[in-house]
Protein backbone atom coordinates (compact mmCIF):
# COMPACT_ATOMS: atom_id res chain seq x y z
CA UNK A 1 60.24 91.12 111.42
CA UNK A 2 60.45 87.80 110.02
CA UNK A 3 63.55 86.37 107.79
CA UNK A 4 62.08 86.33 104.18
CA UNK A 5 63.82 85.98 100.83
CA UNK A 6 67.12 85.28 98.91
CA UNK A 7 69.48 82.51 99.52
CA UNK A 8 69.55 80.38 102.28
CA UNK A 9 72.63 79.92 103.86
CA UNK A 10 73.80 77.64 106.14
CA UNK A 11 76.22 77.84 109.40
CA UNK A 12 78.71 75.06 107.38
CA UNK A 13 78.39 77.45 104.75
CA UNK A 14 82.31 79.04 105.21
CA UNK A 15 81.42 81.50 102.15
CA UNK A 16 78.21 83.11 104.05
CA UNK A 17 78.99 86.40 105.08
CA UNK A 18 76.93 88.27 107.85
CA UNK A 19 75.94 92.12 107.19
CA UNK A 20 74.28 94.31 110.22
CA UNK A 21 74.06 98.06 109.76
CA UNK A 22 72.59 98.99 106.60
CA UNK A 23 72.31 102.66 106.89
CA UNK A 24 73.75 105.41 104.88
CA UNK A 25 77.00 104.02 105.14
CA UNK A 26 76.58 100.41 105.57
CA UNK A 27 73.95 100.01 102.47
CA UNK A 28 76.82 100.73 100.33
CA UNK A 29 79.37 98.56 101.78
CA UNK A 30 76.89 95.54 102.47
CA UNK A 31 76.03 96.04 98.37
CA UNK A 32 80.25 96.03 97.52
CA UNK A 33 80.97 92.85 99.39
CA UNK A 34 77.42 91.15 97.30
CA UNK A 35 79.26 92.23 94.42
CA UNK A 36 81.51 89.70 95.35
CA UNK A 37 78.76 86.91 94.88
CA UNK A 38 79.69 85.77 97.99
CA UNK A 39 76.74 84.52 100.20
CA UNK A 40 74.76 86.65 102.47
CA UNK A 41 72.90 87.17 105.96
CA UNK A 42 71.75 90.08 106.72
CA UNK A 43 69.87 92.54 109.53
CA UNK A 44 68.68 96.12 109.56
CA UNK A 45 65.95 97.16 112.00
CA UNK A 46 64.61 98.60 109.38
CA UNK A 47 62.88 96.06 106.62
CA UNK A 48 63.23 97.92 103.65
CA UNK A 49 67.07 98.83 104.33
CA UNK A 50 67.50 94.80 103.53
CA UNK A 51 65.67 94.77 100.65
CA UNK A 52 68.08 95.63 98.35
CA UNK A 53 69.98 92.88 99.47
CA UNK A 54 67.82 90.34 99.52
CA UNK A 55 66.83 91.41 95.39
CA UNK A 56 70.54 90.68 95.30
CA UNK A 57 69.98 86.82 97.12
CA UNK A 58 70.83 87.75 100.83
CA UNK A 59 69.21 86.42 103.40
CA UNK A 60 67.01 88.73 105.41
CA UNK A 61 67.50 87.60 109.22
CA UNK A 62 64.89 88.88 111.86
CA UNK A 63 67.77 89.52 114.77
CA UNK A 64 71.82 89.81 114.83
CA UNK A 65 71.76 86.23 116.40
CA UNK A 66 70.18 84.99 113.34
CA UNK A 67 72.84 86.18 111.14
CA UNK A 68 75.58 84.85 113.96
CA UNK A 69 73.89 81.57 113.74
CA UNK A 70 74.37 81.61 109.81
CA UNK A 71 77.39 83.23 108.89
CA UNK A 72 80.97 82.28 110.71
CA UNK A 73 81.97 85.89 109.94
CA UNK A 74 80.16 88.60 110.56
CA UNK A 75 80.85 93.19 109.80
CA UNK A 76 79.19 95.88 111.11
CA UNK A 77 78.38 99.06 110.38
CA UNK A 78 76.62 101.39 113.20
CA UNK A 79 76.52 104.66 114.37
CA UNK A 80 77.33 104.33 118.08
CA UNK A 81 79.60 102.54 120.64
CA UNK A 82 76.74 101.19 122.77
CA UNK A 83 74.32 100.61 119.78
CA UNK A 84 77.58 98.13 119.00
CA UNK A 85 77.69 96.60 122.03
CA UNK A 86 73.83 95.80 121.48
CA UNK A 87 74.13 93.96 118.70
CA UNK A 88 76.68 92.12 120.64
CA UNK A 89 75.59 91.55 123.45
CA UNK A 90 72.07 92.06 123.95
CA UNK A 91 69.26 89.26 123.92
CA UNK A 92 69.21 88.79 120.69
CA UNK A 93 72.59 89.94 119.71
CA UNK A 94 75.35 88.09 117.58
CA UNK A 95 77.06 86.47 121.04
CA UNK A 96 74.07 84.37 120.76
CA UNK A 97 74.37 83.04 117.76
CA UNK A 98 76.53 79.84 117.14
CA UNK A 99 78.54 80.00 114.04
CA UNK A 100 80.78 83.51 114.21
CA UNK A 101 84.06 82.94 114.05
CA UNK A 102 85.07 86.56 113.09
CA UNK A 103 83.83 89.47 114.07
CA UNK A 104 84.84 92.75 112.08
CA UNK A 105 83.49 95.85 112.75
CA UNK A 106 83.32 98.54 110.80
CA UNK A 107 81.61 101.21 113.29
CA UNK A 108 83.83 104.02 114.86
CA UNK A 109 83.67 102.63 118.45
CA UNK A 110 86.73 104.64 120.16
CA UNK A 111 89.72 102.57 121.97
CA UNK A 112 88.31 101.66 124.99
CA UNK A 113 84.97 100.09 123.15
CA UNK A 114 87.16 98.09 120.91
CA UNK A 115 89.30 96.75 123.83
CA UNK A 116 86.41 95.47 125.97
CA UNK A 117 84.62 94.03 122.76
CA UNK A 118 87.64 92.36 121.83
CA UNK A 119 87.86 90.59 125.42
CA UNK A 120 84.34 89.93 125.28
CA UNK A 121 84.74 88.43 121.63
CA UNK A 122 87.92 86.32 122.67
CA UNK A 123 86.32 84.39 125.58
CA UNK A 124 84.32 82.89 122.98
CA UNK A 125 86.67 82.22 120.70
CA UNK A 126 85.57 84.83 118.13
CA UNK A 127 88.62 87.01 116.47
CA UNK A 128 88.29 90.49 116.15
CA UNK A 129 89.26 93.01 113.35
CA UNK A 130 89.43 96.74 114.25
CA UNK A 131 88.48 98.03 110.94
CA UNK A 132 86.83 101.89 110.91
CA UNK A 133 86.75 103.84 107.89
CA UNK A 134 87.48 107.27 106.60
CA UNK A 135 85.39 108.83 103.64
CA UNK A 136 81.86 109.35 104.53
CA UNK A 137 78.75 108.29 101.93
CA UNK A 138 80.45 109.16 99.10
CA UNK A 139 83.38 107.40 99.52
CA UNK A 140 81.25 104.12 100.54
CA UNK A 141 79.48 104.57 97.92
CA UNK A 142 82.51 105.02 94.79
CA UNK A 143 84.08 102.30 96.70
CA UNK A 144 87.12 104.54 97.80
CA UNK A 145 87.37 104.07 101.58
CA UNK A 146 90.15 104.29 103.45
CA UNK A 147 90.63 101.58 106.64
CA UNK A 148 92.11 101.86 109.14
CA UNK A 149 92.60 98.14 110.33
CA UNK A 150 94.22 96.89 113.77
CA UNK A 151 94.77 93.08 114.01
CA UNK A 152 97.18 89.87 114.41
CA UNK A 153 98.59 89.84 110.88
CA UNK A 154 96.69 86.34 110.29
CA UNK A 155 93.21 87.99 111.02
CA UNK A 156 93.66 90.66 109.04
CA UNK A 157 94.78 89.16 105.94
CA UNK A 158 92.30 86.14 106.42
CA UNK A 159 89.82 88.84 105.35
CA UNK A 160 91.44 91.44 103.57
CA UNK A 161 89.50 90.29 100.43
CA UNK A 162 86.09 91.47 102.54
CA UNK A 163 87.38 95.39 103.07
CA UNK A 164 88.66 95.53 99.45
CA UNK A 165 85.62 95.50 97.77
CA UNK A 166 84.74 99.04 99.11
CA UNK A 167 87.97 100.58 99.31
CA UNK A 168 90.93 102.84 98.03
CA UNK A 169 93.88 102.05 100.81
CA UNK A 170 93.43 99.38 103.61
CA UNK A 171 96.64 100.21 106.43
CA UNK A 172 97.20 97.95 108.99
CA UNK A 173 98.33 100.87 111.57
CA UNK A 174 98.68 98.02 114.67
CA UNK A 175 97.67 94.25 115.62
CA UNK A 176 96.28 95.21 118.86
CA UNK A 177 92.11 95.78 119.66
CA UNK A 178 91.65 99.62 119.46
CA UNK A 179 94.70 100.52 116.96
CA UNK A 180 92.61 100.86 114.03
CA UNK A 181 89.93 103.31 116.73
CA UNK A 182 92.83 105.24 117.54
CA UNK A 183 93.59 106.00 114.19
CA UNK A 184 90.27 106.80 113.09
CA UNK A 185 89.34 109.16 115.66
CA UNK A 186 92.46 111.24 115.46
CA UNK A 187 91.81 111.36 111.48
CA UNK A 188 88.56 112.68 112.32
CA UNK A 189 89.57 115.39 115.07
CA UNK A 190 91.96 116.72 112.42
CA UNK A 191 88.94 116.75 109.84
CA UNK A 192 86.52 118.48 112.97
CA UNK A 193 89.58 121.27 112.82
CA UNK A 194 89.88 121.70 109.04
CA UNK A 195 85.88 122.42 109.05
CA UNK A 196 86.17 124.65 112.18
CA UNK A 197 88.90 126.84 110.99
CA UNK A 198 87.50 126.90 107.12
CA UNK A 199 84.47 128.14 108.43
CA UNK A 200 85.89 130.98 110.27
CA UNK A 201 88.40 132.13 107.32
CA UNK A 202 85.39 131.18 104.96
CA UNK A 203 83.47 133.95 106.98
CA UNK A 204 86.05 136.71 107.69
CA UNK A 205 86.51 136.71 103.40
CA UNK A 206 82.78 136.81 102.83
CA UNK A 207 82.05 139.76 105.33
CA UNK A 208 85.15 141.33 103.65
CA UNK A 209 83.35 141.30 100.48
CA UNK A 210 85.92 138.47 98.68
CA UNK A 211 84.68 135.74 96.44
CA UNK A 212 83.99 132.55 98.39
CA UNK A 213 84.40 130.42 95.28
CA UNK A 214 87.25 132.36 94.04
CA UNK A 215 89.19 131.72 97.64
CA UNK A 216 88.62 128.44 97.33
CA UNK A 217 90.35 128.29 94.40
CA UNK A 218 92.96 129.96 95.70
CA UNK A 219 93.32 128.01 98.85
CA UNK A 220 93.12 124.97 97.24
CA UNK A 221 96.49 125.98 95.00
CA UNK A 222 98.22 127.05 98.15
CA UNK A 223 99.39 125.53 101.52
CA UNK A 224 95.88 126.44 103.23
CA UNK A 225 94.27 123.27 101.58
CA UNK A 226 92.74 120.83 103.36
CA UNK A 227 89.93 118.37 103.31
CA UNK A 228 87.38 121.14 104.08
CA UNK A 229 88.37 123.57 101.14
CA UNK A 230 88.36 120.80 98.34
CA UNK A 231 85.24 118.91 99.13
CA UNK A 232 83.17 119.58 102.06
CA UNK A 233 82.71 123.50 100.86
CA UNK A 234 82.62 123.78 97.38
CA UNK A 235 80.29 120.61 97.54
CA UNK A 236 78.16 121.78 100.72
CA UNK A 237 78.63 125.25 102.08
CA UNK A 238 78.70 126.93 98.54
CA UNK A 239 76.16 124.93 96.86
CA UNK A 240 73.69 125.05 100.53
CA UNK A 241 73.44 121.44 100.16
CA UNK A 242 74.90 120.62 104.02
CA UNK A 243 74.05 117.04 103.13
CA UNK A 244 77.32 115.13 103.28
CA UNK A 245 75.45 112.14 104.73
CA UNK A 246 77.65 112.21 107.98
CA UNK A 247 75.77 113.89 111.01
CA UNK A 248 77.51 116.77 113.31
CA UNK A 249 76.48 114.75 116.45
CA UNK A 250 78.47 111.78 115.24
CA UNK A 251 81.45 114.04 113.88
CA UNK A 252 81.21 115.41 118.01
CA UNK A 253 81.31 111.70 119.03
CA UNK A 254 84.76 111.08 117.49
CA UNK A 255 85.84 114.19 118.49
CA UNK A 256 84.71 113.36 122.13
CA UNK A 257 87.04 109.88 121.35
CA UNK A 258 89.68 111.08 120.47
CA UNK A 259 90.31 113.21 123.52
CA UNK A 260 88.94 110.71 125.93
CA UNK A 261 92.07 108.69 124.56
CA UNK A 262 94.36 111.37 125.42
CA UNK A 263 93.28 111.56 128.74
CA UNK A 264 94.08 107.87 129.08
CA UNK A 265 97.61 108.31 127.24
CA UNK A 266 98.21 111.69 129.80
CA UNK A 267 98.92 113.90 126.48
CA UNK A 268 97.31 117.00 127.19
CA UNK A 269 95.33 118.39 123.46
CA UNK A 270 94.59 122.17 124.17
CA UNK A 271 93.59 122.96 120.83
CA UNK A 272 91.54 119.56 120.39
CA UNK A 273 89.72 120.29 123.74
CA UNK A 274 88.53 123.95 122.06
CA UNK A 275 87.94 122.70 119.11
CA UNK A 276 85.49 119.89 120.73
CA UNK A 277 83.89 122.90 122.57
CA UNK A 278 83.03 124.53 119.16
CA UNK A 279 81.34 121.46 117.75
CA UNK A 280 79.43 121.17 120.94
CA UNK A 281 78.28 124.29 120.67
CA UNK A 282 77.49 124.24 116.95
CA UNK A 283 75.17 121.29 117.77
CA UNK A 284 73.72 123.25 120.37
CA UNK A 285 72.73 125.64 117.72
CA UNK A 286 72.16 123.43 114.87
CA UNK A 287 69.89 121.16 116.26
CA UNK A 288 69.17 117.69 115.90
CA UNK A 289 69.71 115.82 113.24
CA UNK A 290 72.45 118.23 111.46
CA UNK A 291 74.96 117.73 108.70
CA UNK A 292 78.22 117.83 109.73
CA UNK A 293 79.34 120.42 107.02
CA UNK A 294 76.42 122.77 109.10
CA UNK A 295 78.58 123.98 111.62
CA UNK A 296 79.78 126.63 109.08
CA UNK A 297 75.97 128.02 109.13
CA UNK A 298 76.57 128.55 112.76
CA UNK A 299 79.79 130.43 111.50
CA UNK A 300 77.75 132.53 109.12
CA UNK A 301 74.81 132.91 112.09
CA UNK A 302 77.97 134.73 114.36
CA UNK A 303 79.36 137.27 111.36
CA UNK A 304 75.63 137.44 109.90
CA UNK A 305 76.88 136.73 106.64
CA UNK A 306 76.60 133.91 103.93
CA UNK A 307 79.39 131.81 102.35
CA UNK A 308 77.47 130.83 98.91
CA UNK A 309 78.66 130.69 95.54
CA UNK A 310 77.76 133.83 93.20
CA UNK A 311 75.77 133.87 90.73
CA UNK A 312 78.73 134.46 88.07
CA UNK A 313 80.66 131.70 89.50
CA UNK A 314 77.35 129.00 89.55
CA UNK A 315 77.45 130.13 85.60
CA UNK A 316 81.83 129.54 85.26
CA UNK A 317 82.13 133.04 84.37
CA UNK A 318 85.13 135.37 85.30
């Protein structure tokens, strides 16, 4: 894949910013900071994710070192901690590049990731900004993220203006490599135990013959709310979309983080450590390539029941 179209930065060029990751997340945020009008470089191993972009006057790169050797800062956005040590580190990876001066990285990496990129990043003089994100595709793609950023004050507000363009509320939670992880993957153990229990409430009420959209409702105007009974149900379960744009396996990663982090800290998380054992075995059950919000089918699979909306309320009648 050969670099092909839009403008054609420069590594003087301060302005040019580098973009790797354009998936169902990273499209969206690559496409806020364009909005911008600032300069791009980007890389997707997939041609037609950068296309887009490049309609918008990026600069299509054939490698991550090509967009290192063009932009002095650099974001990511991928799925995986060793997928983001790739990009880093591998042949063609942004360490062999020569203009990044900043790397920020977007990706949910866990603590220990973060830590040994930022080492790796600081023997060659590259900062590092700990920036994951909380909100899924739709919130990338409203613009309404929340980040959670970990970084020497100076860092961090050097390029605030690059996470604003995408988000609701940027918190600087720490100035140390693997803050901002921390933060992320605890935010996304308690969303892994709002969908757990939701789903099991969700199904004792439907086999007991009660209204799924109607105890919604009524969750949402008491103290059971959470993130699970205003969005990921009414929008998912009831409507059997499951298509939140946020895998299971991935939503099982974090989990997996954010214990693995409590092991290191020697804070013992009972009810995280069952709730990880649910989502492994909902992934077991739902099989590759699963939306996260599936895990109440395997719920539903248990109690052989279904938590849809009725007919009456898909119509708004009483």
């Amino acid at each position: 894949m050969g670099s092909s179209g839009g403008a054609q930065p420069n590594a003087a060029d301060a302005a040019c910013v580098g973009f790797v990751g354009l998936g169902a997340i990273g499209s969206h945020l690559a496409a806020a900071v364009a909005s911008t009008g600032r300069p791009m470089a980007v890389f997707d191993t997939r041609a037609e994710a950068m296309q887009p972009l490049v309609e918008r006057g990026a600069r299509a790169c054939s490698s991550p070192a090509e967009v290192a050797a063009l932009a002095p800062t650099v974001m990511a956005s991928l799925p995986t901690p060793p997928v983001v040590v790739e990009v880093l580190r591998g042949e063609d990876g942004l360490l062999a590049g020569g203009a990044m001066e900043t790397f920020i990285d977007l990706s949910t990496t866990g603590v220990q990731t973060a830590r040994e990129l930022s080492a790796l990043l600081a023997e060659r003089g590259v900062a590092y900004l700990d920036a994951p994100l909380s909100g899924g595709v739709a919130g990338a793609e409203a613009r309404t993220l929340g980040v959670f950023a970990a970084a020497p004050a100076d860092v961090f507000e050097a390029n605030r203006d690059l996470l604003e363009p995408f988000s609701k509320v940027i918190v600087l939670v720490g100035a140390e490599p693997g803050m901002g992880q921390l933060a992320k993957v605890m935010n996304n153990l308690l969303s892994a135990t709002a969908v757990t229990i939701t789903s099991e409430a969700m199904t004792v009420a439907a086999r007991a013959g009660l209204d799924p959209a109607a105890l919604l409702e009524a969750f949402n105007a008491g103290s059971g709310r959470n993130s699970a009974t205003v969005s990921k149900f009414p929008q998912q379960v009831l409507t059997r979309e499951f298509d939140s744009g946020f895998r299971l396996e991935l939503m099982l990663k974090d989990v997996g983080l954010a214990l693995a982090e409590a092991d290191v800290q020697g804070v013992s998380m009972p009810l995280g450590g069952l709730v990880e054992q649910l989502w492994r075995l909902a992934d077991t059950v739902a099989g590759e390539g699963a939306d996260h919000t599936e895990v109440a089918r395997v719920y539903e699979g248990w109690a052989g029941v279904e938590i849809a909306a009725r007919e009456e309320s898909l119509r708004g009648e009483d």
